[in-house]
C-alpha atoms as a PDB file:
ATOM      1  CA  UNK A   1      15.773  17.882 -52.313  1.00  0.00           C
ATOM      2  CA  UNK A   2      13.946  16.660 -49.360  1.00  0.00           C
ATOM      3  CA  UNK A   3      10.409  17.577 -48.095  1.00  0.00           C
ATOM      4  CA  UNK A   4       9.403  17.789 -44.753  1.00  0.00           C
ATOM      5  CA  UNK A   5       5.906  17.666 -43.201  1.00  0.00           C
ATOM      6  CA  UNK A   6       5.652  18.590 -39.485  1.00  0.00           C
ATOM      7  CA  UNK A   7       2.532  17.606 -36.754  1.00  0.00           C
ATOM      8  CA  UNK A   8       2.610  20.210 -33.877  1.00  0.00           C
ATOM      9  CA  UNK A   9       0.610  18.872 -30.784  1.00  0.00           C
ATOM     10  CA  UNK A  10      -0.439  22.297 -29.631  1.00  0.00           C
ATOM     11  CA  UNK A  11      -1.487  21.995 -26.486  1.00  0.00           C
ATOM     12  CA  UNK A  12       1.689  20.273 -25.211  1.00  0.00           C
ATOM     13  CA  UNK A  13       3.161  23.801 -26.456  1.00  0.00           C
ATOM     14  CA  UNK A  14       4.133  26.409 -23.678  1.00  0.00           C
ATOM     15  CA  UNK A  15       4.832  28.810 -26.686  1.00  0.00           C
ATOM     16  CA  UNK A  16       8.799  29.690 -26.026  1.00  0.00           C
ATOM     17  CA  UNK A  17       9.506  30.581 -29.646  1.00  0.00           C
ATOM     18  CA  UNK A  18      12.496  28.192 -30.061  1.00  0.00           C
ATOM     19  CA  UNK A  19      11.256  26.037 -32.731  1.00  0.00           C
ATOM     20  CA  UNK A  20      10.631  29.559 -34.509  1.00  0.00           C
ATOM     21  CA  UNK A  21      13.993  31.193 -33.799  1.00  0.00           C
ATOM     22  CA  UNK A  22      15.978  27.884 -34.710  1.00  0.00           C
ATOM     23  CA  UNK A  23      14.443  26.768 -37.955  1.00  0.00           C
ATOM     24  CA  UNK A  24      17.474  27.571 -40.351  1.00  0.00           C
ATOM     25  CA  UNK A  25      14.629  27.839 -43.569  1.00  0.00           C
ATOM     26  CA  UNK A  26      12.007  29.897 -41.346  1.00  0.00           C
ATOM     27  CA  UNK A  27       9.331  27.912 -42.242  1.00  0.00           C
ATOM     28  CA  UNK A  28       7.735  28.530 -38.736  1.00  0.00           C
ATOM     29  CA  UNK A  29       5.330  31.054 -36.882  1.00  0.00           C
ATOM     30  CA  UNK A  30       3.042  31.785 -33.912  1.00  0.00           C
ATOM     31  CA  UNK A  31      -0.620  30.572 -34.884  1.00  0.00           C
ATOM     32  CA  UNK A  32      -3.248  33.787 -33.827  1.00  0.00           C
ATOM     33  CA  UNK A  33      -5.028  31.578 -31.657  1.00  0.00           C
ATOM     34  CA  UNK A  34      -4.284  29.903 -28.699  1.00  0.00           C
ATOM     35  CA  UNK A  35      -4.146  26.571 -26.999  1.00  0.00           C
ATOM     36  CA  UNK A  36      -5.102  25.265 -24.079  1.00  0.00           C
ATOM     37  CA  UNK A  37      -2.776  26.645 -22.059  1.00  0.00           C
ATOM     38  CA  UNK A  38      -3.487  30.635 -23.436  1.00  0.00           C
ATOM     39  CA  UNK A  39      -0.461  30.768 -25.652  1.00  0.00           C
ATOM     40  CA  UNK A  40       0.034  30.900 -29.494  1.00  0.00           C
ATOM     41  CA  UNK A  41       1.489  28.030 -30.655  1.00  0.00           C
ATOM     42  CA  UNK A  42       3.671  27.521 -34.034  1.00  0.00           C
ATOM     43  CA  UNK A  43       2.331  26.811 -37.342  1.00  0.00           C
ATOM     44  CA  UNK A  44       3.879  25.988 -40.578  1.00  0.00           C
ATOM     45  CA  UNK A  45       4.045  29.324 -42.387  1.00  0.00           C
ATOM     46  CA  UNK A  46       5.842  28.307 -45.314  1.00  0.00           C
ATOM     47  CA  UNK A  47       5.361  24.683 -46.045  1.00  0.00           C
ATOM     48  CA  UNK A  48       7.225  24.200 -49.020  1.00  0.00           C
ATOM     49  CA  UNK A  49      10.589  25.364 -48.071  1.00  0.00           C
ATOM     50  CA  UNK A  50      10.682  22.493 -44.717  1.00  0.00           C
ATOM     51  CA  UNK A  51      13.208  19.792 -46.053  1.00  0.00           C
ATOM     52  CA  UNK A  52      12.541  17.840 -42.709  1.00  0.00           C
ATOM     53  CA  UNK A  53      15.611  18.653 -40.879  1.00  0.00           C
ATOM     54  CA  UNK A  54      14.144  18.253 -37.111  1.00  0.00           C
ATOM     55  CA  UNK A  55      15.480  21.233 -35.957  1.00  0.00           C
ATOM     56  CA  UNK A  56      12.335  21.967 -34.798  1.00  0.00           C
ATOM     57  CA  UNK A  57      11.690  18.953 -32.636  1.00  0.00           C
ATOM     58  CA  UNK A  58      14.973  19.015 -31.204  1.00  0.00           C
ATOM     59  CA  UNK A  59      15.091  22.093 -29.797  1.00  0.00           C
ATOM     60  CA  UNK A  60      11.872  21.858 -28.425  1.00  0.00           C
ATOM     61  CA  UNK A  61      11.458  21.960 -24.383  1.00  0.00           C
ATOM     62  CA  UNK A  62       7.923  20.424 -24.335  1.00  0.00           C
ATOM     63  CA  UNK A  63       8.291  17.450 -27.472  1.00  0.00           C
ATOM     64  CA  UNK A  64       5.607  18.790 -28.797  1.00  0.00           C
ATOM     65  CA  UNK A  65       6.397  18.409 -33.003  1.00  0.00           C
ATOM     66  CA  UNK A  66       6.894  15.308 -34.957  1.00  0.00           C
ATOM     67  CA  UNK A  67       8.430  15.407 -38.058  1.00  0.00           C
ATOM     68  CA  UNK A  68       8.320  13.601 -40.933  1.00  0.00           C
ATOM     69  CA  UNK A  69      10.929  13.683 -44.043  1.00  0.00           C
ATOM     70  CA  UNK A  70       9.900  12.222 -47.701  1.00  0.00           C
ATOM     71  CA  UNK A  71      12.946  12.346 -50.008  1.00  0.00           C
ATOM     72  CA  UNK A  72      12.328  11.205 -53.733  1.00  0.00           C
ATOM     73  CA  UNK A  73      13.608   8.948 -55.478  1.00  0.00           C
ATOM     74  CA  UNK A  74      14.618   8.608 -58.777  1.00  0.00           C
ATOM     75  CA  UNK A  75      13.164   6.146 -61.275  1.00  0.00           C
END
Protein backbone atom coordinates (compact mmCIF):
# COMPACT_ATOMS: atom_id res chain seq x y z
CA UNK A 1 0.00 0.00 0.00
CA UNK A 2 1.05 3.50 -0.45
CA UNK A 3 2.52 5.98 2.12
CA UNK A 4 1.97 9.43 2.21
CA UNK A 5 3.96 12.23 3.89
CA UNK A 6 2.31 15.69 4.00
CA UNK A 7 4.19 19.47 4.55
CA UNK A 8 1.52 21.93 5.93
CA UNK A 9 2.72 25.63 5.47
CA UNK A 10 0.91 26.90 8.51
CA UNK A 11 0.77 30.22 8.26
CA UNK A 12 -0.79 30.25 4.76
CA UNK A 13 -3.63 28.33 6.86
CA UNK A 14 -6.89 30.35 7.73
CA UNK A 15 -7.88 27.17 9.78
CA UNK A 16 -11.43 26.18 7.94
CA UNK A 17 -11.27 22.52 8.95
CA UNK A 18 -11.71 21.12 5.39
CA UNK A 19 -8.58 19.27 5.02
CA UNK A 20 -9.77 17.68 8.48
CA UNK A 21 -13.39 16.92 7.58
CA UNK A 22 -12.38 15.51 4.01
CA UNK A 23 -9.51 13.19 4.74
CA UNK A 24 -11.33 9.76 4.03
CA UNK A 25 -8.43 7.89 6.60
CA UNK A 26 -8.64 10.84 9.31
CA UNK A 27 -5.22 11.17 9.56
CA UNK A 28 -5.67 14.98 10.28
CA UNK A 29 -6.21 17.47 13.30
CA UNK A 30 -6.07 21.05 14.63
CA UNK A 31 -2.42 21.65 16.09
CA UNK A 32 -2.97 23.45 19.94
CA UNK A 33 -1.06 26.27 18.86
CA UNK A 34 -1.52 28.80 16.51
CA UNK A 35 -0.09 30.51 13.50
CA UNK A 36 0.42 33.64 12.47
CA UNK A 37 -2.75 34.51 11.73
CA UNK A 38 -4.31 33.29 15.52
CA UNK A 39 -5.76 30.06 14.26
CA UNK A 40 -4.90 26.33 14.85
CA UNK A 41 -3.72 24.87 11.99
CA UNK A 42 -3.78 20.94 10.98
CA UNK A 43 -1.28 18.46 11.91
CA UNK A 44 -0.76 14.94 11.01
CA UNK A 45 -2.37 13.01 13.86
CA UNK A 46 -2.00 9.68 12.59
CA UNK A 47 0.87 9.41 10.23
CA UNK A 48 0.88 5.98 9.34
CA UNK A 49 -2.53 5.47 8.03
CA UNK A 50 -1.91 8.69 5.07
CA UNK A 51 -1.52 6.64 1.74
CA UNK A 52 -0.95 10.09 -0.06
CA UNK A 53 -4.22 10.53 -1.64
CA UNK A 54 -4.21 14.59 -1.84
CA UNK A 55 -7.42 14.95 -0.58
CA UNK A 56 -6.07 17.20 1.64
CA UNK A 57 -4.45 19.61 -0.74
CA UNK A 58 -7.26 19.65 -2.96
CA UNK A 59 -9.76 20.71 -0.94
CA UNK A 60 -7.82 23.24 0.53
CA UNK A 61 -8.96 27.11 0.04
CA UNK A 62 -5.54 28.62 0.96
CA UNK A 63 -2.86 25.77 -0.92
CA UNK A 64 -1.38 25.52 2.00
CA UNK A 65 -0.28 21.37 2.09
CA UNK A 66 1.99 19.56 -0.21
CA UNK A 67 1.90 16.11 -0.42
CA UNK A 68 4.08 13.61 -1.16
CA UNK A 69 3.25 9.74 -2.03
CA UNK A 70 6.12 6.86 -1.79
CA UNK A 71 4.69 3.55 -3.06
CA UNK A 72 7.10 0.43 -2.81
CA UNK A 73 8.22 -1.54 -4.96
CA UNK A 74 8.84 -4.94 -5.16
CA UNK A 75 12.25 -6.53 -5.68
Amino acid sequence: MAKGRIEIEEDRCKGCGLCIMFCPRGCLEFAPHLNKRGVNPPRLREPEKCTGCATCATICPDVAITVYRVVATRT
